[in-house]
C-alpha atoms as a PDB file:
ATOM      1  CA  UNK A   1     -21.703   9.879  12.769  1.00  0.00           C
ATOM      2  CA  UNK A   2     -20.953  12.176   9.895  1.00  0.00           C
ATOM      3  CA  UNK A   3     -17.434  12.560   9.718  1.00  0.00           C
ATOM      4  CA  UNK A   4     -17.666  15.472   7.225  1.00  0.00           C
ATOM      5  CA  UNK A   5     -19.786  17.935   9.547  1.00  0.00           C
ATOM      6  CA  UNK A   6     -16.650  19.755  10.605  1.00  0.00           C
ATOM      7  CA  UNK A   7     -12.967  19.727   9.748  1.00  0.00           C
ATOM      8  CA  UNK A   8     -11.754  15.936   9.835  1.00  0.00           C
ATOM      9  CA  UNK A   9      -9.083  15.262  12.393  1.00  0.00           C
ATOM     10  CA  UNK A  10      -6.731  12.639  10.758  1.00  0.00           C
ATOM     11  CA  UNK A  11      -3.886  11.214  12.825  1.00  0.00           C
ATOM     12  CA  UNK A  12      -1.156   9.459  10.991  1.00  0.00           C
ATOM     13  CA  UNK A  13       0.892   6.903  13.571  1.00  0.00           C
ATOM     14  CA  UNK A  14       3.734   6.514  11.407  1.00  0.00           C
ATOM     15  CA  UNK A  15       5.338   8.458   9.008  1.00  0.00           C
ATOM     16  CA  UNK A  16       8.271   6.513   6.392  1.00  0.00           C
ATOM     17  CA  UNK A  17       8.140   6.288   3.151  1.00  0.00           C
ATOM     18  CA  UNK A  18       3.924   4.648   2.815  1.00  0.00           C
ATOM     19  CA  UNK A  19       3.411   7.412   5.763  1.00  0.00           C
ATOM     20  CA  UNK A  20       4.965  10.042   3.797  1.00  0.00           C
ATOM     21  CA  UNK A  21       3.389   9.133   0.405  1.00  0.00           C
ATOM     22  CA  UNK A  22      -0.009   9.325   1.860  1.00  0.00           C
ATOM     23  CA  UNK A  23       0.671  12.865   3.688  1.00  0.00           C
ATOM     24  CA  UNK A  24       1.942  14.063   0.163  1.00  0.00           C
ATOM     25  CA  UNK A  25      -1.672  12.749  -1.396  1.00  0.00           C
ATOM     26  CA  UNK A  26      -3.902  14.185   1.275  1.00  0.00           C
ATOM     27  CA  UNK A  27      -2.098  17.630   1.265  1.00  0.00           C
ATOM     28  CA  UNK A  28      -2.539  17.508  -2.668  1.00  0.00           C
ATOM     29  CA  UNK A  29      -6.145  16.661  -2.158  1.00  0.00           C
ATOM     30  CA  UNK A  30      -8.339  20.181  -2.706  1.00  0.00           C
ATOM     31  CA  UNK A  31     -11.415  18.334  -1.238  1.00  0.00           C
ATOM     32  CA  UNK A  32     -10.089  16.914   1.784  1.00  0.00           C
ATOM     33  CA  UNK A  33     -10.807  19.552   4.639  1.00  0.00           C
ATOM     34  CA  UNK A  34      -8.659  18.203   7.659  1.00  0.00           C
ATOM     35  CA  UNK A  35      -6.477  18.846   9.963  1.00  0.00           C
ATOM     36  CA  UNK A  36      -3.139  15.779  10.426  1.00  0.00           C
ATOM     37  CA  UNK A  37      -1.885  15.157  13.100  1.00  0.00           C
ATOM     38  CA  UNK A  38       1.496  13.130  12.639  1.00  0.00           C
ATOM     39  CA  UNK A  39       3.157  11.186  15.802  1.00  0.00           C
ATOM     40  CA  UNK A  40       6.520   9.718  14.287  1.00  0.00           C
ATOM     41  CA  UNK A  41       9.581  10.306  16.335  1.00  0.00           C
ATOM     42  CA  UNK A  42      12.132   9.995  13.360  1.00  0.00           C
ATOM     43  CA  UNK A  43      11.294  13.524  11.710  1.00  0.00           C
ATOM     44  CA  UNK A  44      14.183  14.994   9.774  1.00  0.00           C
ATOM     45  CA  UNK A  45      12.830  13.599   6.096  1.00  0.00           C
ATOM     46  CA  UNK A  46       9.007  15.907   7.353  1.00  0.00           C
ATOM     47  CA  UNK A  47      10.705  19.586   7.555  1.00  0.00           C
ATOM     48  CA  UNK A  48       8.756  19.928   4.024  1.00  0.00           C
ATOM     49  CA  UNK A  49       5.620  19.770   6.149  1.00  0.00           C
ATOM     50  CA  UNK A  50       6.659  23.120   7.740  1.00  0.00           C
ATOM     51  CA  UNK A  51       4.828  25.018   5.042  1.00  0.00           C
ATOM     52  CA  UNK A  52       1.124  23.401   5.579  1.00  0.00           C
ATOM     53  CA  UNK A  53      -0.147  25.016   8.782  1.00  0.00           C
ATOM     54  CA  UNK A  54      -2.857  22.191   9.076  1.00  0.00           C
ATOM     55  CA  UNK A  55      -0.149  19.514   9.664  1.00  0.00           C
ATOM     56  CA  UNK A  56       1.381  19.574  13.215  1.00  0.00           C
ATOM     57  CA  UNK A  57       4.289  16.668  14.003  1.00  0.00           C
ATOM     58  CA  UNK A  58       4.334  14.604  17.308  1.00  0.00           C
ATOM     59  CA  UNK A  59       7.187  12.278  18.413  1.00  0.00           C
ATOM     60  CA  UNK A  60       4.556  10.433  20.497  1.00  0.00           C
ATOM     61  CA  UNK A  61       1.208   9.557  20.904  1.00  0.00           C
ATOM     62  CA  UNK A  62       0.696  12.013  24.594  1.00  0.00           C
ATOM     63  CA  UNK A  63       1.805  14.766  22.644  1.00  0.00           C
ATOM     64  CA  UNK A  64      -0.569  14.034  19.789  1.00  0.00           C
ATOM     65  CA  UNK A  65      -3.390  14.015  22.326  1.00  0.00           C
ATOM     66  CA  UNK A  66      -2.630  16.472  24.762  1.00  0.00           C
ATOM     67  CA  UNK A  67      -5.570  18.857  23.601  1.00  0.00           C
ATOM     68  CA  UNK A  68      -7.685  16.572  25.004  1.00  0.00           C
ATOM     69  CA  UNK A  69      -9.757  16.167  21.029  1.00  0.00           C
ATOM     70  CA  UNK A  70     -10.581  13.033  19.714  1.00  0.00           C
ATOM     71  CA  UNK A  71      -9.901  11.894  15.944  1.00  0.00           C
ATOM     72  CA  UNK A  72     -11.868  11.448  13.189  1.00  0.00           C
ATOM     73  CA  UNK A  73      -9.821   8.488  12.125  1.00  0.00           C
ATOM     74  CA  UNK A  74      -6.191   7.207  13.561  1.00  0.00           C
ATOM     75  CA  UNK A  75      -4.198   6.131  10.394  1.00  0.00           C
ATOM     76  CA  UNK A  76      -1.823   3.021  11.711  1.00  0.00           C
ATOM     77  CA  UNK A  77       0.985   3.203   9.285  1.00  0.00           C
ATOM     78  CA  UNK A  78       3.977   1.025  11.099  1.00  0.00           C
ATOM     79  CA  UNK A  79       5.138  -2.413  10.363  1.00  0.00           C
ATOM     80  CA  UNK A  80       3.479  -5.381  11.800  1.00  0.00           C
ATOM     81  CA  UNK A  81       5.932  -5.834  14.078  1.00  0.00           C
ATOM     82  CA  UNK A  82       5.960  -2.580  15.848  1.00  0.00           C
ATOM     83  CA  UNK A  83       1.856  -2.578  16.305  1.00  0.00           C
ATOM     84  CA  UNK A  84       1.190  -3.674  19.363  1.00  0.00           C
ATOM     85  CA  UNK A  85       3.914  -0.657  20.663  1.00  0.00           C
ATOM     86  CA  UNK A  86       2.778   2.047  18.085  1.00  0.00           C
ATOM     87  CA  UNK A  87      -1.362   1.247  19.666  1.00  0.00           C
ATOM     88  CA  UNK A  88      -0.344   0.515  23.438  1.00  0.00           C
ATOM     89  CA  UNK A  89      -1.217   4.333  24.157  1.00  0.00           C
ATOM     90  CA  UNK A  90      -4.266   5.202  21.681  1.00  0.00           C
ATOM     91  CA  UNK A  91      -6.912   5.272  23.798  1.00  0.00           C
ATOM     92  CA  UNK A  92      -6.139   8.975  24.962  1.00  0.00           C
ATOM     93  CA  UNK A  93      -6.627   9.852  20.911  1.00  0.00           C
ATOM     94  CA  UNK A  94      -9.939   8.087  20.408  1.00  0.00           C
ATOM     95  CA  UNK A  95     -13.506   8.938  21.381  1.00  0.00           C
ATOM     96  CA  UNK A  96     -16.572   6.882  20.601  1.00  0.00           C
ATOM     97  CA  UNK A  97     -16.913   7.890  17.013  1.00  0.00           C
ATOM     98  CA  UNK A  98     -13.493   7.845  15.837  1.00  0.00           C
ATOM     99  CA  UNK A  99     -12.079   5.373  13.428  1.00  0.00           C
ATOM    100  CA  UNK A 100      -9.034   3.142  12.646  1.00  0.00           C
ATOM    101  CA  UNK A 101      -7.525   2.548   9.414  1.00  0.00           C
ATOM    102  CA  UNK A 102      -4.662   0.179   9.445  1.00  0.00           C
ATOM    103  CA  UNK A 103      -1.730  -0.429   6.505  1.00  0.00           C
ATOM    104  CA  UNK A 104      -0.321  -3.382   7.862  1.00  0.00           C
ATOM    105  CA  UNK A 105       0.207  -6.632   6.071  1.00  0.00           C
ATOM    106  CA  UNK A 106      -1.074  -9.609   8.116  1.00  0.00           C
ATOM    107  CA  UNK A 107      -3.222  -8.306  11.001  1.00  0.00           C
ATOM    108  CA  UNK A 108      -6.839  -8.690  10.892  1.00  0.00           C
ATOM    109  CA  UNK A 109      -9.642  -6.339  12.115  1.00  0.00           C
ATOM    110  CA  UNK A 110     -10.218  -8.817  14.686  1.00  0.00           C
ATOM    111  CA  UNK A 111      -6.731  -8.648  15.825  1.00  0.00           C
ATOM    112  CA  UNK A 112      -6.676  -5.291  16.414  1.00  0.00           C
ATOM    113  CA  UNK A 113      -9.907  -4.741  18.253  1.00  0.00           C
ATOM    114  CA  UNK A 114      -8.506  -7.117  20.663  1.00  0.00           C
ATOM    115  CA  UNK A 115      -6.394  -4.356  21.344  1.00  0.00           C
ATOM    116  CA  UNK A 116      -8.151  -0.990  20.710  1.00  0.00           C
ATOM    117  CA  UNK A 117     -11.560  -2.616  22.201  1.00  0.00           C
ATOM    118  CA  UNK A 118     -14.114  -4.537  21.299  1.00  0.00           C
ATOM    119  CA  UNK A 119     -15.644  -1.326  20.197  1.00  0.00           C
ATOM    120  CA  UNK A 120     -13.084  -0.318  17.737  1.00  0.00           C
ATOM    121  CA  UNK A 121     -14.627   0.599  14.432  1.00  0.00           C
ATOM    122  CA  UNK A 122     -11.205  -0.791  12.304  1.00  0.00           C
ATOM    123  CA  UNK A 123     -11.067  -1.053   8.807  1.00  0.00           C
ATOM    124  CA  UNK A 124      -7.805  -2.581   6.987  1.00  0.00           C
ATOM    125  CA  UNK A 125      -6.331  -1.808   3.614  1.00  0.00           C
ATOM    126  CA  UNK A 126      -3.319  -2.788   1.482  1.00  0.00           C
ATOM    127  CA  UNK A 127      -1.149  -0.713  -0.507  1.00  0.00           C
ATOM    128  CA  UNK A 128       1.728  -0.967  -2.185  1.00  0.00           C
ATOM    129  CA  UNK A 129       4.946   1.013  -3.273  1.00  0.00           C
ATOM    130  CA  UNK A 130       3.707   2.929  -6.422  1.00  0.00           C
ATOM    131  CA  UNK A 131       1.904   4.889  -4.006  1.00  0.00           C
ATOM    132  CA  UNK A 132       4.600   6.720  -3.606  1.00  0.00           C
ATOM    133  CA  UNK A 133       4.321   8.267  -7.078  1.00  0.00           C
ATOM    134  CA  UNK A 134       0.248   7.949  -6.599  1.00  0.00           C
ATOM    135  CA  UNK A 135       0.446   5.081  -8.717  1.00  0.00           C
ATOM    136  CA  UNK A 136       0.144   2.736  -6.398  1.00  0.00           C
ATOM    137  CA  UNK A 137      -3.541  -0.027  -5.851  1.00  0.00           C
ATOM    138  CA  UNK A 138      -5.234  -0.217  -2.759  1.00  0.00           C
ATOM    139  CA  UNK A 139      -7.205  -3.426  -1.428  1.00  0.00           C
ATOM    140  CA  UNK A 140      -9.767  -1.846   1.512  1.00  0.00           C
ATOM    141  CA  UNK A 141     -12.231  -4.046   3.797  1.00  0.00           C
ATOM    142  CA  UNK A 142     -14.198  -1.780   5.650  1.00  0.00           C
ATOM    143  CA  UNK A 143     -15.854  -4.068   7.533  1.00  0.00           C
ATOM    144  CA  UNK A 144     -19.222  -3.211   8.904  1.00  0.00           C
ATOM    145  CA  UNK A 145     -18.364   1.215   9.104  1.00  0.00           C
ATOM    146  CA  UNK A 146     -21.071   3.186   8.401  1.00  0.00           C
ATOM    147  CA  UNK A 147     -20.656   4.773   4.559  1.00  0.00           C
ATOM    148  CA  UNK A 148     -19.488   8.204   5.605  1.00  0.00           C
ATOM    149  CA  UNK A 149     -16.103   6.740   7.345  1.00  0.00           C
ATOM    150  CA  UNK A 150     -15.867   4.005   4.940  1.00  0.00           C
ATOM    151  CA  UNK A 151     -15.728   6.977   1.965  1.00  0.00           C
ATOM    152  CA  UNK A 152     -13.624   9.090   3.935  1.00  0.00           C
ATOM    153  CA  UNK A 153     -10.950   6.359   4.536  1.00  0.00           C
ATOM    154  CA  UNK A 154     -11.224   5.590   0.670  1.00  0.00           C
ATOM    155  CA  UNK A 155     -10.695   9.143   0.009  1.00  0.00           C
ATOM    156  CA  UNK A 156      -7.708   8.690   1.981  1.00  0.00           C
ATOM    157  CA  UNK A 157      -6.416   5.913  -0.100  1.00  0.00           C
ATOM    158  CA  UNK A 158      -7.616   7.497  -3.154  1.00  0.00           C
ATOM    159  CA  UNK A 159      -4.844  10.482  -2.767  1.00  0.00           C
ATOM    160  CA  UNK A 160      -1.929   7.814  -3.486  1.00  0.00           C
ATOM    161  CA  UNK A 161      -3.715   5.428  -6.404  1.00  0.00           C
ATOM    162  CA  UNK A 162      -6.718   3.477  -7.638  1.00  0.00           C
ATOM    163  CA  UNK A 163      -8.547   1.504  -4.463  1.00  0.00           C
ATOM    164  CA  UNK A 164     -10.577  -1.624  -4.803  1.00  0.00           C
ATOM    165  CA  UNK A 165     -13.252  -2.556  -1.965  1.00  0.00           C
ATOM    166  CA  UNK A 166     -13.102  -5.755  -0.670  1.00  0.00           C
ATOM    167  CA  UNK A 167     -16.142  -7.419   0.663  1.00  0.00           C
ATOM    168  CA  UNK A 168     -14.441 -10.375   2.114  1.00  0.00           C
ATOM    169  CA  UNK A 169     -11.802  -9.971   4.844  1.00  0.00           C
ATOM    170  CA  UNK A 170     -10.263 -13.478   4.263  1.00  0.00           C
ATOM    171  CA  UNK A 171      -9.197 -12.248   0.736  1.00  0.00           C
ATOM    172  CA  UNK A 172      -6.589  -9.992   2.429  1.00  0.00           C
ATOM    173  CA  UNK A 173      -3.695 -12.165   2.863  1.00  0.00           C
ATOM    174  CA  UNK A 174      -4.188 -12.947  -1.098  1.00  0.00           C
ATOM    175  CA  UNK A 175      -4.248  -9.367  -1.908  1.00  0.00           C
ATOM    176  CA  UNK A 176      -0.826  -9.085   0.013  1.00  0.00           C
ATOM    177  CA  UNK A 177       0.470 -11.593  -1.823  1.00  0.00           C
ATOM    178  CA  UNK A 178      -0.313 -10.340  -5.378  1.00  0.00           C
ATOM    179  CA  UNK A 179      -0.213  -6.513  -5.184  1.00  0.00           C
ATOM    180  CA  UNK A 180       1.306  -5.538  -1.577  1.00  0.00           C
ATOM    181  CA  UNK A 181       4.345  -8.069  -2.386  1.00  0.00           C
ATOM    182  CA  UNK A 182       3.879  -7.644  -6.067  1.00  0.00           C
ATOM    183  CA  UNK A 183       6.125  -4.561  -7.561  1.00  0.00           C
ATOM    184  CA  UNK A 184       8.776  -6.519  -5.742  1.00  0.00           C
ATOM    185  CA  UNK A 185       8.459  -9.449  -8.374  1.00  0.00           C
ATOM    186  CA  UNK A 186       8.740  -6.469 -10.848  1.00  0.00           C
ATOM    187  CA  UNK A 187      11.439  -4.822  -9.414  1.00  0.00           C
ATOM    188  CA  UNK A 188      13.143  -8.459  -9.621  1.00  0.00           C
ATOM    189  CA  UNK A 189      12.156  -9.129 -12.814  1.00  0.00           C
ATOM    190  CA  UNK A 190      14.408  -5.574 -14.388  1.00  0.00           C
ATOM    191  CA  UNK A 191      16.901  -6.682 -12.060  1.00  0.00           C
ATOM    192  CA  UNK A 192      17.552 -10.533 -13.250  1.00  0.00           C
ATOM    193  CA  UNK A 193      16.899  -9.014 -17.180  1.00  0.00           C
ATOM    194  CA  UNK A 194      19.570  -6.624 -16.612  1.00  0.00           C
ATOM    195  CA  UNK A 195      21.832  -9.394 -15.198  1.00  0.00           C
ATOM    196  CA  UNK A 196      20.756 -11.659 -17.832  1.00  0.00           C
ATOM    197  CA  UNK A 197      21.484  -9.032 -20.954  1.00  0.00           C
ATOM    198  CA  UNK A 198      25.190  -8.558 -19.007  1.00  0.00           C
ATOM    199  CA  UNK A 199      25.822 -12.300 -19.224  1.00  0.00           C
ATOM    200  CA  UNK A 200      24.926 -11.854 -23.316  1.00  0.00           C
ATOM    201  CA  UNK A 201      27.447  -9.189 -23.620  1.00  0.00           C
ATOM    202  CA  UNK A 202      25.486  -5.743 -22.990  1.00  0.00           C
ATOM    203  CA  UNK A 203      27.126  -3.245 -21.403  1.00  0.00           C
ATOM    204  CA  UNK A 204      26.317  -3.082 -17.775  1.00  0.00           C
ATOM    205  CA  UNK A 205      25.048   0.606 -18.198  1.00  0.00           C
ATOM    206  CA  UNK A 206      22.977  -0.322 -21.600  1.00  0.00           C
ATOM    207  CA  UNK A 207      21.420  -3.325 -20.237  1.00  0.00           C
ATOM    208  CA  UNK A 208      20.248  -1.911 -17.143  1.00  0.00           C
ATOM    209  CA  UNK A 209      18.672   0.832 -19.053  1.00  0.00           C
ATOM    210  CA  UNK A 210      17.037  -1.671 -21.608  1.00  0.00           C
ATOM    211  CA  UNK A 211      15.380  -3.715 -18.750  1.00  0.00           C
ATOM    212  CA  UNK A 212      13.888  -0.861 -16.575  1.00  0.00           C
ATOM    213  CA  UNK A 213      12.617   1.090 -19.491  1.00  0.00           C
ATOM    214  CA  UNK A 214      10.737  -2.008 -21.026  1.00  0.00           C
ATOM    215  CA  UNK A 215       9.678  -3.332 -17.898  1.00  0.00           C
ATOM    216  CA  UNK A 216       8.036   0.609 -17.343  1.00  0.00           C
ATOM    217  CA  UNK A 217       6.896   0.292 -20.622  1.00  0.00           C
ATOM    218  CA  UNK A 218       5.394  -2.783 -20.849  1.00  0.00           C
ATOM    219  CA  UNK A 219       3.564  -1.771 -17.812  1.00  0.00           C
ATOM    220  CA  UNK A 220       2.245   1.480 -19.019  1.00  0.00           C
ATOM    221  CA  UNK A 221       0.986  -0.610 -22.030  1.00  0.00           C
ATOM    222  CA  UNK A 222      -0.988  -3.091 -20.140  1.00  0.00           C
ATOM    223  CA  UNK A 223      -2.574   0.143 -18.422  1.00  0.00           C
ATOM    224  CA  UNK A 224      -3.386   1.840 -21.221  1.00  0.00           C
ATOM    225  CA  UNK A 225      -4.699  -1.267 -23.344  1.00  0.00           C
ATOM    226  CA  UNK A 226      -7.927  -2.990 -23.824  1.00  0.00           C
ATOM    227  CA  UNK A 227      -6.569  -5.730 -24.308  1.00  0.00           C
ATOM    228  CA  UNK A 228      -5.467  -8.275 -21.220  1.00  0.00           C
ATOM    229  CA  UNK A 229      -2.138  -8.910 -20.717  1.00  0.00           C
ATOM    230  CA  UNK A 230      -2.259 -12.220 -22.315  1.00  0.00           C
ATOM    231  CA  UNK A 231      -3.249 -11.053 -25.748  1.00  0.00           C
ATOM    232  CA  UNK A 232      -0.875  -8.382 -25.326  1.00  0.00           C
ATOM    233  CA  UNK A 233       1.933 -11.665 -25.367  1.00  0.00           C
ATOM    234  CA  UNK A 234       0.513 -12.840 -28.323  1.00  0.00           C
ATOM    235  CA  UNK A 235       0.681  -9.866 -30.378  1.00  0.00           C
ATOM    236  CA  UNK A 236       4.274  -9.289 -29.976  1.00  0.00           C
ATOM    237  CA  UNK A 237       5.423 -13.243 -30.702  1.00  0.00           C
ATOM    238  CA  UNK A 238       5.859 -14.182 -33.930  1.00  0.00           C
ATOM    239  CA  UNK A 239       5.615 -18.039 -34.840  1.00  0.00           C
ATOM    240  CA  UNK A 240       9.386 -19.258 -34.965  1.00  0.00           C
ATOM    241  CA  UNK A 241      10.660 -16.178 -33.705  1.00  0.00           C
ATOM    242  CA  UNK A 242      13.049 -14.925 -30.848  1.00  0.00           C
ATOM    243  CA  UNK A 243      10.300 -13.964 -28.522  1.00  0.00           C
ATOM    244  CA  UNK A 244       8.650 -17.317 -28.747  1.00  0.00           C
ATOM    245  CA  UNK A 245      11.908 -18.892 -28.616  1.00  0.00           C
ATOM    246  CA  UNK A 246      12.628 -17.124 -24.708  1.00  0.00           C
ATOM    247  CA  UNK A 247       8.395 -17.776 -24.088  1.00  0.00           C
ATOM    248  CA  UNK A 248       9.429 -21.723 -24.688  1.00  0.00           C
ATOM    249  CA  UNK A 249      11.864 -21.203 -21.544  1.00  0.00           C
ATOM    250  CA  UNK A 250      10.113 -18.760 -19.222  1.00  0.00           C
ATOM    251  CA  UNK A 251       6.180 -20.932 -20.027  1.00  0.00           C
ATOM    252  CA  UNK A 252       7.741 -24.546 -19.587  1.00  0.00           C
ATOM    253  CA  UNK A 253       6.486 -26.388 -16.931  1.00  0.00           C
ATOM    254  CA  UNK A 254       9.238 -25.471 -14.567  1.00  0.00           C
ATOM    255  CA  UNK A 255       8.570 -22.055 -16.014  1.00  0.00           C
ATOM    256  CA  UNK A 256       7.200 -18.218 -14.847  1.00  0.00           C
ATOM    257  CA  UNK A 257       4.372 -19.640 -13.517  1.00  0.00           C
ATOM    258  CA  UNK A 258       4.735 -22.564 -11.586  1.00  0.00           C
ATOM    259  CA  UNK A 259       7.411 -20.275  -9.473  1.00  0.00           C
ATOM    260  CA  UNK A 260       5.337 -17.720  -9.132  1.00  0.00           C
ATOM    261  CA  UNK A 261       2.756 -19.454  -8.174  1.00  0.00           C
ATOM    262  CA  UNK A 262       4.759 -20.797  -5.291  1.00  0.00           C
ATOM    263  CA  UNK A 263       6.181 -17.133  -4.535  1.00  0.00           C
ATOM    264  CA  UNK A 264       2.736 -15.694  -4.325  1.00  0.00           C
ATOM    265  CA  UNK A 265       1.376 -18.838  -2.013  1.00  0.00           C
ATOM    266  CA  UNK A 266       4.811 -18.223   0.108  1.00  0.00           C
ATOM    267  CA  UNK A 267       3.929 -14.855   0.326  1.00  0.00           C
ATOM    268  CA  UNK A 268       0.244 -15.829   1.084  1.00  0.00           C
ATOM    269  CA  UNK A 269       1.456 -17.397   3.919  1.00  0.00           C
ATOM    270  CA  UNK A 270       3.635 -15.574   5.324  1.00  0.00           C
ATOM    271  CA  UNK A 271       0.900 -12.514   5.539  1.00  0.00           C
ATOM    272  CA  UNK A 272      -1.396 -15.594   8.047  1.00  0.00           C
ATOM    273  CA  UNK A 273       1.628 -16.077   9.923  1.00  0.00           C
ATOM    274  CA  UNK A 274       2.169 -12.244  10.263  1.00  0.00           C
ATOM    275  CA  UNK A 275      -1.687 -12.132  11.808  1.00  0.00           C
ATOM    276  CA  UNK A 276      -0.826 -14.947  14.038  1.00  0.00           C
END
């Protein structure tokens, strides 16, 4: 199959805020010649897409189908928990070369051909939130799809951030845990400094400001370094000092890592239980 012969047909099942971020990417994407399709039945936040005469917006899947032509790939973007609803009806968008990219945390390629067909060609990824500013990392198994869908569903995921191919399938509900879950345990971690420079007598305002600016820096420092994260530490803790003093606390034994070590395997296995 070459899916680049003609104009791709990409339909998006699911449109929020991952759904959105990725519609924003592709539109922004000069060498991405396709037509999208997008079947989500909450559409007041879309009325930007009014402009772009190559996207066309579908409350359901018959409407999304009722020219009778068959995708080049079916982007599932819904929750895990709404799947088997959002793919009861697909079979009127597929025909025997389209493909199936799915978002979702937890449910395996095997999973899903269960109920697409034994068929299916699936491929799963995992992004995360960044995405939404094109920042964001994606993990992608594509399984055993010949190269031209596998590069056309990484130039997909390539419109909202960097994408890493995964050979193994069973490293998925690790990836989930790490980077899918992950800018939570960011997000936390400004959240609990800002609480934590309130309790030492910041203003409310200041230390909330303080916290999200140096966790955003601190990130865009690890990014932009050779160095690894670890020697970044030790350059900015001086012997005796007050960052070594705080390191004492957060690297103790009951410390950073030990919890998130248990957060991540929590998270881990929460993503199996997801897949059932």
């Amino acid at each position: 199959m070459s899916v680049h012969a003609m104009k791709s047909r990409i339909i998006l099942i699911g449109c929020g805020k991952m759904g959105s971020a990725m519609l924003h990417g592709w539109l922004s994407d000069s060498g991405l010649d396709a037509e999208f399709l997008i079947v989500e039945p909450a559409q007041d936040h879309l009325s930007w897409t009014a402009s772009h005469d190559n996207v066309h917006l579908h409350c359901s899947v018959a409407g999304a189908a009722a020219d009778g032509r068959a995708a080049t790939m079916v982007v599932l973007a819904v929750k895990p928990q709404m799947m088997d609803e959002a793919i009861a009806d697909l079979g009127a968008l597929a025909g025997p070369d389209t493909a199936f990219l799915s978002i979702a945390a937890g449910l395996s390629t095997a999973w899903l051909r269960d109920r697409l067909g034994d068929g299916a060609l699936v491929m799963r990824s995992m992004p995360n939130t960044p995405a939404a500013i094109g920042k964001g990392v994606t993990a992608l198994y594509c399984g055993d799809a010949p190269e031209p869908v596998a590069s056309l569903a990484t130039q997909l995921l390539r419109a909202i951030g960097e994408v890493v191919i995964l050979d193994d399938e069973g490293l998925m509900d690790a990836v989930t845990a790490v980077s899918g879950s992950g800018p939570a345990y960011i997000f936390l971690l400004a959240e609990v400094m800002t609480a934590a420079g309130v309790e030492v007598g910041l203003p409310p305002a200041l230390a909330k400001q303080l916290a999200e600016a140096t966790v955003a820096g601190a990130g865009a420092l690890i990014a932009e370094s050779d160095d690894p994260p670890s020697q970044l530490r030790v350059n900015v803790t001086s012997k005796g000092g007050t960052t070594a003093a705080a390191l004492a606390v957060l690297m103790a034994e009951d410390g950073m890592g030990p919890l998130l070590d248990r957060a991540i395997r929590a998270a881990r296995d929460k993503s199996i239980e997801l897949g059932g």
